[in-house]
Protein backbone atom coordinates (compact mmCIF):
# COMPACT_ATOMS: atom_id res chain seq x y z
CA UNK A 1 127.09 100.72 77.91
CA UNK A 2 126.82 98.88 80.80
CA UNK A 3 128.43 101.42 83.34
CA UNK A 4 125.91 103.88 81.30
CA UNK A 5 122.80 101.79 82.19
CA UNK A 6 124.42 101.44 85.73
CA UNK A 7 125.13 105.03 86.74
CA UNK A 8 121.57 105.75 85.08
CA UNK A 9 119.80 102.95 87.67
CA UNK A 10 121.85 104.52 90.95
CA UNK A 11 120.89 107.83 90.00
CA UNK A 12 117.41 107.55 89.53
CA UNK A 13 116.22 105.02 92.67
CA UNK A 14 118.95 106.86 94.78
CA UNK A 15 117.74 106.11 98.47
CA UNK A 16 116.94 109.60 98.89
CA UNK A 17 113.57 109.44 96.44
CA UNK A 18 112.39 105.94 97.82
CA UNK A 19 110.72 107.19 100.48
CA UNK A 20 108.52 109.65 98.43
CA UNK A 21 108.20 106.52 95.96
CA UNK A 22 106.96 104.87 98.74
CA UNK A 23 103.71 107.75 99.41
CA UNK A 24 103.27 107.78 95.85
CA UNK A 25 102.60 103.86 96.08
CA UNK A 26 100.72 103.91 99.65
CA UNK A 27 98.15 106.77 97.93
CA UNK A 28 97.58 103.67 95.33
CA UNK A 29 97.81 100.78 96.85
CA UNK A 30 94.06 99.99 96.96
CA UNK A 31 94.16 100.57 101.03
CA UNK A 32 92.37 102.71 102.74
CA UNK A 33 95.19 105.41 102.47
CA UNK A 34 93.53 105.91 98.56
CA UNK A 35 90.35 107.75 99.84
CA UNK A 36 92.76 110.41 102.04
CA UNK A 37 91.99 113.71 101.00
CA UNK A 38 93.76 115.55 98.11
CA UNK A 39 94.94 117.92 99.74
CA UNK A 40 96.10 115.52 102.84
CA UNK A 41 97.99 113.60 100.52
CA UNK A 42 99.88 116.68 98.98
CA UNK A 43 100.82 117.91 102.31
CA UNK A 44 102.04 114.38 103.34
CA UNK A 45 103.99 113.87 100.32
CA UNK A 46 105.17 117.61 100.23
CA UNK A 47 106.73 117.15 103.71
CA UNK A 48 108.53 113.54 103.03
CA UNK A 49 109.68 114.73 99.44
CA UNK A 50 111.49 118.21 101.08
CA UNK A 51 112.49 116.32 104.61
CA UNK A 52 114.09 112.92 102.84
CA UNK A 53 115.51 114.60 99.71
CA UNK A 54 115.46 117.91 99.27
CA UNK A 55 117.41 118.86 102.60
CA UNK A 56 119.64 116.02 102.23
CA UNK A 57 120.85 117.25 99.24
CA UNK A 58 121.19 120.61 100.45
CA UNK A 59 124.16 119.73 101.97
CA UNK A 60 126.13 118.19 99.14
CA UNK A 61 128.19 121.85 98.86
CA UNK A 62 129.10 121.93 102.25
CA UNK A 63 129.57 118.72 102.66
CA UNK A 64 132.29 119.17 99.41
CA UNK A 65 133.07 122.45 100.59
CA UNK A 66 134.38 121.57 103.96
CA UNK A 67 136.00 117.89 102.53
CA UNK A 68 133.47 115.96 104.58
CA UNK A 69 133.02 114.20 101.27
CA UNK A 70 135.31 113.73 98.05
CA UNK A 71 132.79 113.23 95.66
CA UNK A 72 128.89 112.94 95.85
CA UNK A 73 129.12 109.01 95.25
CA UNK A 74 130.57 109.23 98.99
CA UNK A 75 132.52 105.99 98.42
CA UNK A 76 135.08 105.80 101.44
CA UNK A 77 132.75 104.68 104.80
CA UNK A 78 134.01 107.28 106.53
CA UNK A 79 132.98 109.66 103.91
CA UNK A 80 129.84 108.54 104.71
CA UNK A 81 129.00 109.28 108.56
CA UNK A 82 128.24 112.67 108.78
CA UNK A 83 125.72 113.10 105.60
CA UNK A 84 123.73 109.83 107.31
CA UNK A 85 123.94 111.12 111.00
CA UNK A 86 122.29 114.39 109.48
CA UNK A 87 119.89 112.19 106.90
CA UNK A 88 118.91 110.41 110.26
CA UNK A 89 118.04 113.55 112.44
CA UNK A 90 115.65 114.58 109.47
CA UNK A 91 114.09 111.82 108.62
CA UNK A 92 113.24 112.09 112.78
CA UNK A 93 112.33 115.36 111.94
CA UNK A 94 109.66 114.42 109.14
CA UNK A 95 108.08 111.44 111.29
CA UNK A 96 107.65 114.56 113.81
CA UNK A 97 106.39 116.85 111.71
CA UNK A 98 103.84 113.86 110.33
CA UNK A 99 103.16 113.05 113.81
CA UNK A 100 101.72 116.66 114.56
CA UNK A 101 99.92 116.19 111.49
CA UNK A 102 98.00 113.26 112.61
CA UNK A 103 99.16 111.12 109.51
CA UNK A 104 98.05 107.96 109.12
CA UNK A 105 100.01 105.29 111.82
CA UNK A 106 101.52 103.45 109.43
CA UNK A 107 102.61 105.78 107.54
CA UNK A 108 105.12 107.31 110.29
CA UNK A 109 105.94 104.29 111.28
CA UNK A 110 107.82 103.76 106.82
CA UNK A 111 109.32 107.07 107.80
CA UNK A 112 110.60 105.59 111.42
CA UNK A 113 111.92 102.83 109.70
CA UNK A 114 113.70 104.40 107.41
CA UNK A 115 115.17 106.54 109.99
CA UNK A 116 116.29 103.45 112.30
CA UNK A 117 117.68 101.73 108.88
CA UNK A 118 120.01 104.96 108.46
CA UNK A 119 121.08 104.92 112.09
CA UNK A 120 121.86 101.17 111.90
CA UNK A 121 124.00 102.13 108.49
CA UNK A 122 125.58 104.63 110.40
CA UNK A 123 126.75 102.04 112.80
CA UNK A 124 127.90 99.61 110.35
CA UNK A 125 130.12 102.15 108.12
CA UNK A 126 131.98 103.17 111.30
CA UNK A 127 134.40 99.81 110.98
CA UNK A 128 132.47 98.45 107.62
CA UNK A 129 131.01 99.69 104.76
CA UNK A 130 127.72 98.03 103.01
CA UNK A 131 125.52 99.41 100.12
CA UNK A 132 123.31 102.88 101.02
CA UNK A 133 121.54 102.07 97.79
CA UNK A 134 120.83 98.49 98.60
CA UNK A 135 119.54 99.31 102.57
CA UNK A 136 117.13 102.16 100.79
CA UNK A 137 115.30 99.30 97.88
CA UNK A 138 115.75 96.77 100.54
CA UNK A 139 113.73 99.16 102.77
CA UNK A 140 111.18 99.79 100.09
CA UNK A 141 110.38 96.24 99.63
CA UNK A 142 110.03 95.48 102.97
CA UNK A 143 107.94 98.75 102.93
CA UNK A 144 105.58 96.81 100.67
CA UNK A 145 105.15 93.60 102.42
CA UNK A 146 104.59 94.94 105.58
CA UNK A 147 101.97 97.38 104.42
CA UNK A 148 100.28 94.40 102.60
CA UNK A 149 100.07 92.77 106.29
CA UNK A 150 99.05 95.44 107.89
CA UNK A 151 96.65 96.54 105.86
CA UNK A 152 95.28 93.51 104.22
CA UNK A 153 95.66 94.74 100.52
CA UNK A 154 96.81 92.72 97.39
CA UNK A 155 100.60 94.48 96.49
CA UNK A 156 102.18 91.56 94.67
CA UNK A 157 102.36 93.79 91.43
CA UNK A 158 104.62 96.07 93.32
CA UNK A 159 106.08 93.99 95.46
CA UNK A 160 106.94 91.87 91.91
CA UNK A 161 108.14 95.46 90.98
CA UNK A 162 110.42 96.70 94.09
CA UNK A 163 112.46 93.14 93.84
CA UNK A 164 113.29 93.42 89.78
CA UNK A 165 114.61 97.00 90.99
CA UNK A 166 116.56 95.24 93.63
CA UNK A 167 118.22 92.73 91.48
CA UNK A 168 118.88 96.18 88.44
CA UNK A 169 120.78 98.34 91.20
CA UNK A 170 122.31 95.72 92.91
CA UNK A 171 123.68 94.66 89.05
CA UNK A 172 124.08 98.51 88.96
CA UNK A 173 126.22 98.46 92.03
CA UNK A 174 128.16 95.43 91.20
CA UNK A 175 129.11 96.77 87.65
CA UNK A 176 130.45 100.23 88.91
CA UNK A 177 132.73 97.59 91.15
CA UNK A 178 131.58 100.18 94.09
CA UNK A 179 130.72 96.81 96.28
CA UNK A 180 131.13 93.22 96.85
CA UNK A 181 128.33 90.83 96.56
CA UNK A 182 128.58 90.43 100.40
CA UNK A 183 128.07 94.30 100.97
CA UNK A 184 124.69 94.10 98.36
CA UNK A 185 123.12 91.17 100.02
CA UNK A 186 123.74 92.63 103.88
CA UNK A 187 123.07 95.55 102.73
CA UNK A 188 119.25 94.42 100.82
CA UNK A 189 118.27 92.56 104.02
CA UNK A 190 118.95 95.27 106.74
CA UNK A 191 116.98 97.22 104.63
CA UNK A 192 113.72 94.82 104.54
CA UNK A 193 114.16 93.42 108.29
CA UNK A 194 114.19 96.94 109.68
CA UNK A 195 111.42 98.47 107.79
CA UNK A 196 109.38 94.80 108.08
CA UNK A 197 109.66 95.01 112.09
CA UNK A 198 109.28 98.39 112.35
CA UNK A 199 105.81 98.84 110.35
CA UNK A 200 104.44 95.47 111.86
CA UNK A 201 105.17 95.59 115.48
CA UNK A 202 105.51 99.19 116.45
C-alpha cells in the first residue's frame, strides 16, 4: 500500500506538470496576474503546458529507443543528463517564446528559474545524483514565496499547500528507496534557493 500511495504521489506532481501548476496558481493568486485576459492566460498556459511537459515527454521513446535511458524512472545519474540538457534548452525555449509574447516579468522570470534549477541538476548528476522530483516541489515553493514578495499578495494557503506536498513526495521518494534523505533535502533546497533568487532579484 505504501509503495501504491508512493508511485501514485511521483506520478502525479512529476516535475514536469509543476510548472503549469504553477500558472494555474499565479492566474489565482489574488495578484494582479487574476485580471489578465482569458484568452492571455490560455495562450500563456498553452505554451508552458506543451514547452515543460508535453515535449519533454516526447522524447521518452527515443530516449528508450536509443538506451539513453533504461526505464522512464531514469534512476542511474547518468541516465539522467541528456533528457535534462534537452528539458533545459526548452524550458529556454518557452521563457523565449513568453518573452516575444510580452508576458508578465515575473512570470518568465518562474520559467527562468526553472530552467537554471535544471541546468544546476544537470551539473550535480554528472559526479552525484539528488532528487529531480524534490528540485521541481522545492522550485514550486520557492515559486510561491517569491511571488508573494514580489507581488505583495497573501499565498500562505498555498504556500501551507506546496510544503505538505513536499514532505508526501519526499515520503514518496524515500519509500520507493530511490534516494537518501541527504539527496531529498539538497535536492528541496536547490529547488527553492534558485527559483527564490531568480524571481526576486532578476
Amino acid at each position: 500500500m505504501n509503495k501504491l500511495f508512493s508511485k501514485i504521489i511521483s506520478t502525479v506532481f512529476h516535475p514536469l506538470i509543476l510548472p503549469s501548476l504553477g500558472m494555474i496558481v499565479f492566474f489565482n493568486s489574488g495578484s494582479y496576474l487574476d485580471f489578465l485576459p482569458f484568452n492571455a492566460k490560455k495562450i500563456i498556459l498553452l505554451v508552458v503546458f506543451v514547452s515543460t511537459f508535453v515535449l519533454p515527454l516526447t522524447f521518452v521513446p527515443f530516449y528508450l529507443f536509443q538506451n539513453i535511458i533504461k526505464s522512464i524512472q531514469m534512476e542511474s545519474n547518468r541516465e539522467r543528463l541528456i533528457p535534462l540538457a534537452v528539458s533545459s534548452i526548452l524550458y529556454f525555449f518557452s521563457y523565449y517564446l513568453l518573452a516575444r509574447l510580452g508576458v508578465p516579468e515575473i512570470i518568465n522570470r518562474f520559467i527562468l528559474a526553472g530552467a537554471i534549477a535544471i541546468i544546476i541538476l544537470f551539473i550535480l548528476s554528472i559526479k552525484w545524483k539528488i532528487s529531480a522530483h524534490m528540485v521541481g516541489i522545492g522550485g514550486f515553493t520557492g515559486a510561491l514565496i517569491a511571488l508573494s514578495f514580489e507581488l505583495q499578495t497573501n499565498l500562505q494557503y498555498y504556500i501551507i499547500g506546496a510544503i505538505l506536498i513536499s514532505g508526501a513526495i519526499a515520503y514518496s521518494r524515500l519509500a520507493l528507496q530511490i534516494h537518501t534523505q541527504k539527496q531529498i533535502y539538497i535536492g528541496w533546497f536547490t529547488g527553492l534557493l534558485t527559483t527564490v533568487l531568480t524571481i526576486l532579484l532578476f
